[in-house]
PDB file of N, CA and C in Angstrom:
ATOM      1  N   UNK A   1     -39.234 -48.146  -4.630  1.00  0.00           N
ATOM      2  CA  UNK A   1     -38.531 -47.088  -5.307  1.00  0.00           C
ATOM      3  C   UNK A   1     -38.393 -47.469  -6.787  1.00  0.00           C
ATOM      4  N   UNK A   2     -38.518 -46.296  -7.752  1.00  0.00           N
ATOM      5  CA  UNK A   2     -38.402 -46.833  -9.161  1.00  0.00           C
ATOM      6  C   UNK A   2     -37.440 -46.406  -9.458  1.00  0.00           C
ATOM      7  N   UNK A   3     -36.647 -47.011 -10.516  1.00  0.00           N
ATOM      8  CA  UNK A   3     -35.481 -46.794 -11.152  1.00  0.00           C
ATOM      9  C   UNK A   3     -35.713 -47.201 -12.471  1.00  0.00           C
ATOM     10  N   UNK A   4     -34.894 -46.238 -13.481  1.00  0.00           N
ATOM     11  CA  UNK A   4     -34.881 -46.474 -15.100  1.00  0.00           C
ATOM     12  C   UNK A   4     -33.874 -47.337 -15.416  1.00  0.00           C
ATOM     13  N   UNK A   5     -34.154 -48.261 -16.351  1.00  0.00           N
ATOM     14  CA  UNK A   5     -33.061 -48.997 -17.085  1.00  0.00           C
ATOM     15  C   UNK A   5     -33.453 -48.710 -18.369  1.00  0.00           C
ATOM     16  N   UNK A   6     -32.089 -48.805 -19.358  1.00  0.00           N
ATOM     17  CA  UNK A   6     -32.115 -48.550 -20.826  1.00  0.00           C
ATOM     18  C   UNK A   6     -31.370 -49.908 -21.666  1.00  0.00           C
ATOM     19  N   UNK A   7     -32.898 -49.794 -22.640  1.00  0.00           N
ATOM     20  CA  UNK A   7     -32.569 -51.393 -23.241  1.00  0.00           C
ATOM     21  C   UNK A   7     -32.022 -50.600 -24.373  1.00  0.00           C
ATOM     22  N   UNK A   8     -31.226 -51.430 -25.659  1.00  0.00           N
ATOM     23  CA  UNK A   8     -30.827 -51.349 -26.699  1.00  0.00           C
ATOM     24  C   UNK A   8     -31.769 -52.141 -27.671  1.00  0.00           C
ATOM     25  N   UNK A   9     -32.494 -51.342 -28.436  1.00  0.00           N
ATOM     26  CA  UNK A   9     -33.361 -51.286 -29.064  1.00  0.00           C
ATOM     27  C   UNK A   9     -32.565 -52.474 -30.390  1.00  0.00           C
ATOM     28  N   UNK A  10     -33.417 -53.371 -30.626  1.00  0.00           N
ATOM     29  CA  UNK A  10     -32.871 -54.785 -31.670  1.00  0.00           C
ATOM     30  C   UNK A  10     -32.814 -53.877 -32.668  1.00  0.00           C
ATOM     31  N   UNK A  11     -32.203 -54.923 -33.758  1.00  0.00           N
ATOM     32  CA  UNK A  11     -31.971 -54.811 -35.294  1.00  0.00           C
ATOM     33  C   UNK A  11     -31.061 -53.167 -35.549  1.00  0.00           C
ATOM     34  N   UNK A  12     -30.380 -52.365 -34.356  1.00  0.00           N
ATOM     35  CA  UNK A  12     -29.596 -51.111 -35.013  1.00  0.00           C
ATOM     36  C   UNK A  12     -28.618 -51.616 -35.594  1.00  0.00           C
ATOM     37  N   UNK A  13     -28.225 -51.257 -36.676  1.00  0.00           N
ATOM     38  CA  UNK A  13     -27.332 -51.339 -37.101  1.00  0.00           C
ATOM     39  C   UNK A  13     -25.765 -50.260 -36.719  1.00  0.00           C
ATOM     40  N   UNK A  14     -24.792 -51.040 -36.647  1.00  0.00           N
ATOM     41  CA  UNK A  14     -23.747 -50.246 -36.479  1.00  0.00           C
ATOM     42  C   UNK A  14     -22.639 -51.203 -36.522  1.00  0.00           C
ATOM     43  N   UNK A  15     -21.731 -50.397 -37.280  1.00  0.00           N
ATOM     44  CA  UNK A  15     -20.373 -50.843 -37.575  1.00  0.00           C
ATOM     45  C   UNK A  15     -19.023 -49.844 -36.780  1.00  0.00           C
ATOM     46  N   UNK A  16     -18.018 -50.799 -36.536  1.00  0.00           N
ATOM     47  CA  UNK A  16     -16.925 -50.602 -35.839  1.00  0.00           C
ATOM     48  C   UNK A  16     -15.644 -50.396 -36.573  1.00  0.00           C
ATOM     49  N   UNK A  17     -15.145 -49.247 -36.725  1.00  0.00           N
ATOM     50  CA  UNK A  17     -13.661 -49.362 -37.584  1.00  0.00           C
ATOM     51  C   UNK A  17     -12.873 -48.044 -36.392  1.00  0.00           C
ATOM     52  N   UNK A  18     -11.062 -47.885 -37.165  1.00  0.00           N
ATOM     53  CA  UNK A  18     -10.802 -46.513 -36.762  1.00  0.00           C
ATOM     54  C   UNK A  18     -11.050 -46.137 -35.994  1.00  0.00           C
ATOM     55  N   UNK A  19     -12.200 -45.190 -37.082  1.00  0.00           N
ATOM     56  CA  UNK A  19     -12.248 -43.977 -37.118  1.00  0.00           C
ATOM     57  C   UNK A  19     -13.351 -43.679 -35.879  1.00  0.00           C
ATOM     58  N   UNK A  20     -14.179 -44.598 -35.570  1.00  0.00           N
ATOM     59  CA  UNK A  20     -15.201 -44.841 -34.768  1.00  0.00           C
ATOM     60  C   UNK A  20     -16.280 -46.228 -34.815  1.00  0.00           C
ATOM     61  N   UNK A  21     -17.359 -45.439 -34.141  1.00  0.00           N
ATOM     62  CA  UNK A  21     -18.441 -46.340 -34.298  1.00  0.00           C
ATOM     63  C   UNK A  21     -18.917 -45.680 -34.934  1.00  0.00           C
ATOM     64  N   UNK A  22     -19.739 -46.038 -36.313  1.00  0.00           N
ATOM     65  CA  UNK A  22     -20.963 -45.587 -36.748  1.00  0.00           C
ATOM     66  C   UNK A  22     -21.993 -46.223 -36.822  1.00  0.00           C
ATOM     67  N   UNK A  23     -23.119 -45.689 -36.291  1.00  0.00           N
ATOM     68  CA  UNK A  23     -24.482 -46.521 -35.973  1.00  0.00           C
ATOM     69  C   UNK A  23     -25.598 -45.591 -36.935  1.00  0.00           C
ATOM     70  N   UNK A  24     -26.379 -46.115 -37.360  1.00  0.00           N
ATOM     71  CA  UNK A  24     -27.519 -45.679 -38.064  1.00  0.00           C
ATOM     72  C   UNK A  24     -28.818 -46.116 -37.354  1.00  0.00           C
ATOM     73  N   UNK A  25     -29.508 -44.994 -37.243  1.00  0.00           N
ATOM     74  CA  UNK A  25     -30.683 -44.793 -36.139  1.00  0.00           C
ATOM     75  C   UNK A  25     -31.629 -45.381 -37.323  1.00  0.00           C
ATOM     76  N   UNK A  26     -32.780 -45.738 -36.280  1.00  0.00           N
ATOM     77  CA  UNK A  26     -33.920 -45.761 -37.154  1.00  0.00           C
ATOM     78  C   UNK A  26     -34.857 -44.808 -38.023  1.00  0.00           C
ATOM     79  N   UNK A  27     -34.334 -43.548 -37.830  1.00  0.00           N
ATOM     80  CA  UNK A  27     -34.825 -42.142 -38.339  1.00  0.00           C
ATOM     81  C   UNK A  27     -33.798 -41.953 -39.746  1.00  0.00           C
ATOM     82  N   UNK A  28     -32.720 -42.792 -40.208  1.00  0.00           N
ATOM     83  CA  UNK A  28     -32.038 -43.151 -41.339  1.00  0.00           C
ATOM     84  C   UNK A  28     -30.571 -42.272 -40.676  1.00  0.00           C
ATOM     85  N   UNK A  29     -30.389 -41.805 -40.073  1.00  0.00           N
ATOM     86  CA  UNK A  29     -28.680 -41.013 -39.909  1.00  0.00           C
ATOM     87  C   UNK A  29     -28.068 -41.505 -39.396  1.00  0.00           C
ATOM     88  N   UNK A  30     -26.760 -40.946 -39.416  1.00  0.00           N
ATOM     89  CA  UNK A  30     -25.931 -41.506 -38.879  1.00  0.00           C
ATOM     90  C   UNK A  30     -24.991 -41.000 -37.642  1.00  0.00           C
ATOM     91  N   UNK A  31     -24.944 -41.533 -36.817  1.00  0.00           N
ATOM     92  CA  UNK A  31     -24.145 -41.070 -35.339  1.00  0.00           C
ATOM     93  C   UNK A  31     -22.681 -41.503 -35.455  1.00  0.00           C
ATOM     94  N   UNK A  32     -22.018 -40.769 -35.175  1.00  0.00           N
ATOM     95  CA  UNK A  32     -20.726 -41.456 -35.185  1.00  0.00           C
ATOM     96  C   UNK A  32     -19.904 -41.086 -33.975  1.00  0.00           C
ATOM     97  N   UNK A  33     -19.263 -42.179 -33.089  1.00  0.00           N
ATOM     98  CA  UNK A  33     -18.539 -42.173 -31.795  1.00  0.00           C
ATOM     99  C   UNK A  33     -17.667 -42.598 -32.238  1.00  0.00           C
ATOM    100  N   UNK A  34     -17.338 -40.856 -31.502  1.00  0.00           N
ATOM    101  CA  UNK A  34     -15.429 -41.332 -31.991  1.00  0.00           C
ATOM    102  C   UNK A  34     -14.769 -40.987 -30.301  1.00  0.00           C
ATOM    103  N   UNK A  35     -15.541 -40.736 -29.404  1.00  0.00           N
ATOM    104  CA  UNK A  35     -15.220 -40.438 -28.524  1.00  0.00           C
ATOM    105  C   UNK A  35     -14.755 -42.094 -27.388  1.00  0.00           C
ATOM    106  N   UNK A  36     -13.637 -42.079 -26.643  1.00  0.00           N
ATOM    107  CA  UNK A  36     -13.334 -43.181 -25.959  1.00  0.00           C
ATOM    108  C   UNK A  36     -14.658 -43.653 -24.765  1.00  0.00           C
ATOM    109  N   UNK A  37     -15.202 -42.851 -24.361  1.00  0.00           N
ATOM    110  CA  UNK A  37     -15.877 -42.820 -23.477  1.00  0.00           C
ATOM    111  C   UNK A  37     -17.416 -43.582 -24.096  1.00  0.00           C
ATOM    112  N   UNK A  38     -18.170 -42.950 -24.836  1.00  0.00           N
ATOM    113  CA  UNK A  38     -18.899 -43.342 -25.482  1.00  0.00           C
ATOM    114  C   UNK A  38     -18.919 -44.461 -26.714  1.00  0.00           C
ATOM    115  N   UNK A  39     -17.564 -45.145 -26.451  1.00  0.00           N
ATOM    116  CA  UNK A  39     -17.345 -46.162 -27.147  1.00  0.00           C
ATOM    117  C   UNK A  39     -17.447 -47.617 -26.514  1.00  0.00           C
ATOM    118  N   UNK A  40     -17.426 -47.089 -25.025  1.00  0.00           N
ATOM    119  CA  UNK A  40     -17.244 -47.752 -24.185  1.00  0.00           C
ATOM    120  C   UNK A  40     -18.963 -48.274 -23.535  1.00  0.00           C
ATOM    121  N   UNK A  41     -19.545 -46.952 -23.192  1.00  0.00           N
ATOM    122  CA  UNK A  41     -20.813 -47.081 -23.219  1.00  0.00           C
ATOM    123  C   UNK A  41     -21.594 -47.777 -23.930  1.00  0.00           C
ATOM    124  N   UNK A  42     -20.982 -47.764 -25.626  1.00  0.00           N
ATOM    125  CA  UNK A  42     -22.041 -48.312 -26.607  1.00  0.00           C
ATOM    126  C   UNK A  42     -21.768 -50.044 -26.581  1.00  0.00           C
ATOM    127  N   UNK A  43     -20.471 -50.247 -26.450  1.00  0.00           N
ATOM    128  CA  UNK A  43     -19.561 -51.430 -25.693  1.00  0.00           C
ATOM    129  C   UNK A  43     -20.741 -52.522 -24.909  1.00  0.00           C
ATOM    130  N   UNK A  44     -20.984 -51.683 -23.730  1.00  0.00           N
ATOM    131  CA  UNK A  44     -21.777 -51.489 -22.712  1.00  0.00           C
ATOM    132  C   UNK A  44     -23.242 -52.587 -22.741  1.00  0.00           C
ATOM    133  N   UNK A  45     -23.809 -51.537 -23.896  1.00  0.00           N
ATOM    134  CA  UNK A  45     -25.073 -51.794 -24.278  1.00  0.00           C
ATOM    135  C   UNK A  45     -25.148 -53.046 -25.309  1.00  0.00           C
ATOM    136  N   UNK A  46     -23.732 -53.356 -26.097  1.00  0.00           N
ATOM    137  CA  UNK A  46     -24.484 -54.688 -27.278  1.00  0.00           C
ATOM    138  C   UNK A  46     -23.716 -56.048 -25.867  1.00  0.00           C
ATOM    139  N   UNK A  47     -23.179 -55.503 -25.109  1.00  0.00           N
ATOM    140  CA  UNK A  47     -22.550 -57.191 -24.297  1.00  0.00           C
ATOM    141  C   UNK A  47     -23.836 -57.115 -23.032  1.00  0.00           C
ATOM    142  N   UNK A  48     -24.770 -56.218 -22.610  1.00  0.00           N
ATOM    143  CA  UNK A  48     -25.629 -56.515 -21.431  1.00  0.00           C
ATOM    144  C   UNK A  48     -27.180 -56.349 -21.888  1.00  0.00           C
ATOM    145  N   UNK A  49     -27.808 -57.110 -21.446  1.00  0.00           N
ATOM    146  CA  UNK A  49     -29.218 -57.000 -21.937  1.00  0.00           C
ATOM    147  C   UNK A  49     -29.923 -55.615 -21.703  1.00  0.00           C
ATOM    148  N   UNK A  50     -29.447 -54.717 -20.768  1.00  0.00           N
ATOM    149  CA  UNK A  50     -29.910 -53.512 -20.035  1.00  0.00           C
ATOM    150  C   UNK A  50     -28.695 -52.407 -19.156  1.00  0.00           C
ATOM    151  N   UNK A  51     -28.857 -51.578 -19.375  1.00  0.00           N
ATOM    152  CA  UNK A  51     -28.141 -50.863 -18.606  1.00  0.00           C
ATOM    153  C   UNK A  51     -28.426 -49.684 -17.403  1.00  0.00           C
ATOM    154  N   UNK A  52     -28.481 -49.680 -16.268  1.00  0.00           N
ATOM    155  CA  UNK A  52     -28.708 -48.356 -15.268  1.00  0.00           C
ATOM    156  C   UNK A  52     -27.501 -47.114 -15.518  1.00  0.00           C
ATOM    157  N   UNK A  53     -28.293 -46.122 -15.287  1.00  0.00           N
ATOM    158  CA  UNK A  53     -27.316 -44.986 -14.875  1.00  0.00           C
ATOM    159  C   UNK A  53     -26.544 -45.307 -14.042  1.00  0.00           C
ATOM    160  N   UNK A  54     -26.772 -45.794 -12.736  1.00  0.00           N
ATOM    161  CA  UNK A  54     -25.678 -45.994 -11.616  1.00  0.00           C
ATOM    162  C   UNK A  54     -24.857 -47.043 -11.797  1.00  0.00           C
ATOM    163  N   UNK A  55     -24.862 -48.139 -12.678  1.00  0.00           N
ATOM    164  CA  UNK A  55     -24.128 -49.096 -12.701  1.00  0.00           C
ATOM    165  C   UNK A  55     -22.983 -48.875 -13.722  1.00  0.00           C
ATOM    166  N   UNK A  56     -23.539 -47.940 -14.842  1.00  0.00           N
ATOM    167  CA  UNK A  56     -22.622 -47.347 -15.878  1.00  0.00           C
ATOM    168  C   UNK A  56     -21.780 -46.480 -15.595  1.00  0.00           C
ATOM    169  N   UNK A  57     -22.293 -45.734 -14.789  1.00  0.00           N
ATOM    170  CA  UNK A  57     -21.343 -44.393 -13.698  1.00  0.00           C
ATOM    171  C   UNK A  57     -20.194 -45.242 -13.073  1.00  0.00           C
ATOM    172  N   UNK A  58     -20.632 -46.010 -12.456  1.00  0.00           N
ATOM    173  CA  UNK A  58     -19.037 -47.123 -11.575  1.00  0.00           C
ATOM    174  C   UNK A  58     -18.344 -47.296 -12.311  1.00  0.00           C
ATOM    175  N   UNK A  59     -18.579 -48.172 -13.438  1.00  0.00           N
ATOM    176  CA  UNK A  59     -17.721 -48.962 -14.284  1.00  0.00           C
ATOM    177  C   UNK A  59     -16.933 -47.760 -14.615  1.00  0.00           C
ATOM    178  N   UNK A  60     -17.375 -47.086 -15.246  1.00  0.00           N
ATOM    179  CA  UNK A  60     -17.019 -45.354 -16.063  1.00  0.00           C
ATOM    180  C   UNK A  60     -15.693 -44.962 -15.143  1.00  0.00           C
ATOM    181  N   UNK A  61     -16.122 -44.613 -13.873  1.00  0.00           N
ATOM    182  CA  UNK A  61     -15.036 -44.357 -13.440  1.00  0.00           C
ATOM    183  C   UNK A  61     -14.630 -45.558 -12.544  1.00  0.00           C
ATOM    184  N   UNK A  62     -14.380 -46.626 -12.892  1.00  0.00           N
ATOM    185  CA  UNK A  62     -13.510 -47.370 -12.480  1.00  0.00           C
ATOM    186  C   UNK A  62     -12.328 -47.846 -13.775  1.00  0.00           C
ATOM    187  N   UNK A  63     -12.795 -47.564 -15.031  1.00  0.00           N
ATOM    188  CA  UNK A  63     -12.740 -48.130 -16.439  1.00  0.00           C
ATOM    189  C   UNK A  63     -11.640 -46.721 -16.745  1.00  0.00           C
ATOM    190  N   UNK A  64     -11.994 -45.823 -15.825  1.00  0.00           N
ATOM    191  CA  UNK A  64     -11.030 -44.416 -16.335  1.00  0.00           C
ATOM    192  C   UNK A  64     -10.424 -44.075 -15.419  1.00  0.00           C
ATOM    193  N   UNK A  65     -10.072 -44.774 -13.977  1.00  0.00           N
ATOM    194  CA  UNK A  65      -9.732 -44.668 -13.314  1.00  0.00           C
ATOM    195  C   UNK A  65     -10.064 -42.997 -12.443  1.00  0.00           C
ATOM    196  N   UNK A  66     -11.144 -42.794 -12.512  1.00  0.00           N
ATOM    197  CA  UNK A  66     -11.429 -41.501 -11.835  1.00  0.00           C
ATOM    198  C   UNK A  66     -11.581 -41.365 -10.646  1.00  0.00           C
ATOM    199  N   UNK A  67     -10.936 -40.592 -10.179  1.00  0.00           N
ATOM    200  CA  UNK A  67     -11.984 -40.193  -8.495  1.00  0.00           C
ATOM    201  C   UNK A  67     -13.109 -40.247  -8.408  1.00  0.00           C
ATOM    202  N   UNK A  68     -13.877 -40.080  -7.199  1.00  0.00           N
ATOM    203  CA  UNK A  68     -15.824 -40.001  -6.882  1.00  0.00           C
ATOM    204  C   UNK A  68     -15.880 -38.700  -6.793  1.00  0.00           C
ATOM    205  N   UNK A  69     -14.822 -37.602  -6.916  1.00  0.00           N
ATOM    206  CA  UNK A  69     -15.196 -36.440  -6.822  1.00  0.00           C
ATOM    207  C   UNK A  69     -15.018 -36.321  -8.641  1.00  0.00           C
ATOM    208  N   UNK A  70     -15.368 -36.974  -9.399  1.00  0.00           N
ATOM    209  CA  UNK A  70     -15.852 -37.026 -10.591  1.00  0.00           C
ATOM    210  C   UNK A  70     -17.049 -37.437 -10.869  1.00  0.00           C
ATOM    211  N   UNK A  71     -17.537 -38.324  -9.726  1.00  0.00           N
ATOM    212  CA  UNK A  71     -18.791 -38.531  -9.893  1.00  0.00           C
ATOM    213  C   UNK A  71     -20.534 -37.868 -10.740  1.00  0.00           C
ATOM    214  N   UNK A  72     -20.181 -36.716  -9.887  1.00  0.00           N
ATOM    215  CA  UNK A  72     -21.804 -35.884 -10.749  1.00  0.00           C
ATOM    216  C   UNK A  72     -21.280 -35.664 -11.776  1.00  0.00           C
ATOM    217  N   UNK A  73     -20.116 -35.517 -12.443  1.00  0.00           N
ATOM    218  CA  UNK A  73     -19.928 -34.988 -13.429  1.00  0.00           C
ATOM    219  C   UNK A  73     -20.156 -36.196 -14.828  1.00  0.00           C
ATOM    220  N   UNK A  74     -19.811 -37.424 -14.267  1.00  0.00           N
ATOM    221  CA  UNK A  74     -19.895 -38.633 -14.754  1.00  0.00           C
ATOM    222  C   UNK A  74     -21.675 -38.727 -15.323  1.00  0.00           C
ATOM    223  N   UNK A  75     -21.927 -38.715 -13.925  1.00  0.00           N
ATOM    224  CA  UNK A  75     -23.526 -38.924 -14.161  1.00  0.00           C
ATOM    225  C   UNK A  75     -24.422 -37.924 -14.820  1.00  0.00           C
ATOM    226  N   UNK A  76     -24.082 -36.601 -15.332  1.00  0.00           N
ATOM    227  CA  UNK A  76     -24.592 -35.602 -16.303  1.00  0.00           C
ATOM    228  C   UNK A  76     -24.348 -36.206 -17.281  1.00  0.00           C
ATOM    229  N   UNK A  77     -23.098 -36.570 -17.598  1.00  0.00           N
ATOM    230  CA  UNK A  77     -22.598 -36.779 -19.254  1.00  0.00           C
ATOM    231  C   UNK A  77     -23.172 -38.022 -19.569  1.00  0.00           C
ATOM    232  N   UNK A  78     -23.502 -39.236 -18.764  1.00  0.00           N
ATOM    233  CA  UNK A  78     -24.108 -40.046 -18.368  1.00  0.00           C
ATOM    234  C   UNK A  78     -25.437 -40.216 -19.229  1.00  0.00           C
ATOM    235  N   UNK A  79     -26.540 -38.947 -18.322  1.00  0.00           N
ATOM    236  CA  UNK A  79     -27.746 -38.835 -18.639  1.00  0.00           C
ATOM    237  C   UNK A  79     -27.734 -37.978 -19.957  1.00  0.00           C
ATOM    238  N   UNK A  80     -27.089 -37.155 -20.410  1.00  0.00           N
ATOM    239  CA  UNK A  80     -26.884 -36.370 -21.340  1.00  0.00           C
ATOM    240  C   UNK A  80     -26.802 -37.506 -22.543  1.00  0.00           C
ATOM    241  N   UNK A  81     -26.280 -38.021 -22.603  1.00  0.00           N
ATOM    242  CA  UNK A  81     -25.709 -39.371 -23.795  1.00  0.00           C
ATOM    243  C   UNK A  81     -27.112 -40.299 -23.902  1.00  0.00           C
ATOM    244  N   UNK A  82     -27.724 -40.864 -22.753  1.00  0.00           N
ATOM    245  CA  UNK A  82     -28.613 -41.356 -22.982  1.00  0.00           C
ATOM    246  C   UNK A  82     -30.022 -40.584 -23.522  1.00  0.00           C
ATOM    247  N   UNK A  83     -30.213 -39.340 -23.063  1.00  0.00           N
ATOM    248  CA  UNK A  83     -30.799 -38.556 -24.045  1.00  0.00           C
ATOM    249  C   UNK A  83     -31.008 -38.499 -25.330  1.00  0.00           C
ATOM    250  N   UNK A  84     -29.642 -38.427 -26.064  1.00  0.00           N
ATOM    251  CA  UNK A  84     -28.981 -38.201 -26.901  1.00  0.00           C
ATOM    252  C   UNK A  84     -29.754 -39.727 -27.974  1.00  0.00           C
ATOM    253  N   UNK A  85     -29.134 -40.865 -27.352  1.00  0.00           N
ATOM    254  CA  UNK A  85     -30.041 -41.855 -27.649  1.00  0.00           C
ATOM    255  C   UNK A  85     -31.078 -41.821 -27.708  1.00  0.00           C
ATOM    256  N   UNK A  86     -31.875 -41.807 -26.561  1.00  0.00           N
ATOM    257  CA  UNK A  86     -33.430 -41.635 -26.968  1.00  0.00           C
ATOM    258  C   UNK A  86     -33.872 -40.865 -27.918  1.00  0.00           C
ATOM    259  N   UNK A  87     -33.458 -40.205 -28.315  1.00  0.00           N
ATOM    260  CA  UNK A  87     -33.871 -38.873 -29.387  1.00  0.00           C
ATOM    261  C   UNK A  87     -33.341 -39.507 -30.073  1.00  0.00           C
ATOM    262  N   UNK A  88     -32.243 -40.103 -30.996  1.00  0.00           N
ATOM    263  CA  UNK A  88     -32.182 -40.935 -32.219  1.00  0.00           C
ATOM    264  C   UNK A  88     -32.811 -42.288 -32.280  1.00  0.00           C
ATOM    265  N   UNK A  89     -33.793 -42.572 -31.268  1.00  0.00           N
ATOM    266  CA  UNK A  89     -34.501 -44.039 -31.327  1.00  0.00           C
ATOM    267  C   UNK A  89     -33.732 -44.975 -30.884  1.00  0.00           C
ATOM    268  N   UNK A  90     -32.452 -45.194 -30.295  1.00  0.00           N
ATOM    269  CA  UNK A  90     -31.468 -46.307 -30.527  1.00  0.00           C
ATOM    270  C   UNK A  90     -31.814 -46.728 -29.285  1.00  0.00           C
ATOM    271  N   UNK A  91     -32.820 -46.616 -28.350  1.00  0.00           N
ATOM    272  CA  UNK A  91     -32.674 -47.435 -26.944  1.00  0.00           C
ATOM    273  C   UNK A  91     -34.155 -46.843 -26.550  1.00  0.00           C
ATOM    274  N   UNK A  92     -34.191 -47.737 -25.897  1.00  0.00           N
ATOM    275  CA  UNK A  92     -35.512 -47.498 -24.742  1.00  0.00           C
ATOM    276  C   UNK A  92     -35.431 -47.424 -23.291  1.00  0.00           C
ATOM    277  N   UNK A  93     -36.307 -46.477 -22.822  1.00  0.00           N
ATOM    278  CA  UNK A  93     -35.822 -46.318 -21.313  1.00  0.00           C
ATOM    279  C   UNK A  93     -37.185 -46.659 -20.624  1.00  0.00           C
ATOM    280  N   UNK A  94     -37.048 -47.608 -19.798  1.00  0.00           N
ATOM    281  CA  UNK A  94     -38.314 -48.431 -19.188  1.00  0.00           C
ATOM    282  C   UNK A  94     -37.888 -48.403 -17.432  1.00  0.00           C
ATOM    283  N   UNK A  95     -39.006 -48.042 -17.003  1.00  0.00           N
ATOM    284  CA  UNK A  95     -38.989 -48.192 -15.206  1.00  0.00           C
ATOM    285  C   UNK A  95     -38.998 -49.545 -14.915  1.00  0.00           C
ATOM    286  N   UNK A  96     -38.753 -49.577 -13.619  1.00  0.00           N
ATOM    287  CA  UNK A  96     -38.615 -50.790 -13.148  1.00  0.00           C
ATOM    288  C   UNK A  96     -38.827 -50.510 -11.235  1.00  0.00           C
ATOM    289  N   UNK A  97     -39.477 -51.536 -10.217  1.00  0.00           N
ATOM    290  CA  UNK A  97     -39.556 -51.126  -9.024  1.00  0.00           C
ATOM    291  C   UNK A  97     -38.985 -51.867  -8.255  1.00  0.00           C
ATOM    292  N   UNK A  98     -37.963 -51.418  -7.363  1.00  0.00           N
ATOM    293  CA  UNK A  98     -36.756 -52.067  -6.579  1.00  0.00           C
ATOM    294  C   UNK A  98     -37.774 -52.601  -5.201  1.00  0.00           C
ATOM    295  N   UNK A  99     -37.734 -53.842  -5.109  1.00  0.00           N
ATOM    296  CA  UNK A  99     -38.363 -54.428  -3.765  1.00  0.00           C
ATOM    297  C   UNK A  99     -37.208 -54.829  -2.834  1.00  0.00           C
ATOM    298  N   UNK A 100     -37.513 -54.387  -1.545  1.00  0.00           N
ATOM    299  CA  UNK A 100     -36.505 -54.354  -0.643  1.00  0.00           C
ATOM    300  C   UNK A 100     -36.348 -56.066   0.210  1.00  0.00           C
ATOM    301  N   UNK A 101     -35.760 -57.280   0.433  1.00  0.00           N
ATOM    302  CA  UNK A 101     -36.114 -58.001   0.914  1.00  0.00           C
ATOM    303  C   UNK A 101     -35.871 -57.928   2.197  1.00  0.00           C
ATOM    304  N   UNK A 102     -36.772 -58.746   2.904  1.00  0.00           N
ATOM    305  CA  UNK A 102     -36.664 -58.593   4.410  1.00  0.00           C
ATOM    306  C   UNK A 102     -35.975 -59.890   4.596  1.00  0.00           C
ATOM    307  N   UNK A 103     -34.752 -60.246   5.451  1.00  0.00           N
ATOM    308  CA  UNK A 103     -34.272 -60.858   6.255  1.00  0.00           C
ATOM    309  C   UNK A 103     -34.817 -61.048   7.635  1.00  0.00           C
TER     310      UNK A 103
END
């Protein structure tokens, strides 16, 4: 089975104050997270070498204390954000194939 992981693309620059994060893409602009959620995400990405959708979804709502009947909703805004990234260059999204071990 394949599954996507998303690396954080070296050398972005971004600074932390306030008001937010502001990060500057490689396309020269600037993004700015001011949102708690996506602060957390970006958090996320400079302390782990890689990140999954499903592993970011847990934390997310364990980190916000949500129900699982928050779940899909988690995982839209989720994939929506990482989009969002890919389209400003700031990450890469690379497959990977889950081998099952036999016991």
């Amino acid at each position: 089975m394949k599954k996507k992981i998303y690396i954080l693309k070296k050398d972005i620059f971004f600074d932390k104050n306030p008001e937010g994060i502001f990060i500057l893409s490689p396309k020269g602009e600037t993004l700015i997270l001011d949102d708690e959620v996506a602060m957390v995400i970006w958090k996320e990405f400079n302390e782990n070498s890689h990140l999954t959708n499903e592993n970011l979804v847990g934390k997310l709502l364990i980190d916000f204390n949500l129900d699982v009947t928050f779940k899909e909703r988690v995982e839209n805004d989720v994939t929506r954000f990482f989009a969002e990234l890919l389209n400003h260059g700031l990450i890469e999204e690379r497959e990977y194939e889950l081998h099952e071990s036999i016991h």
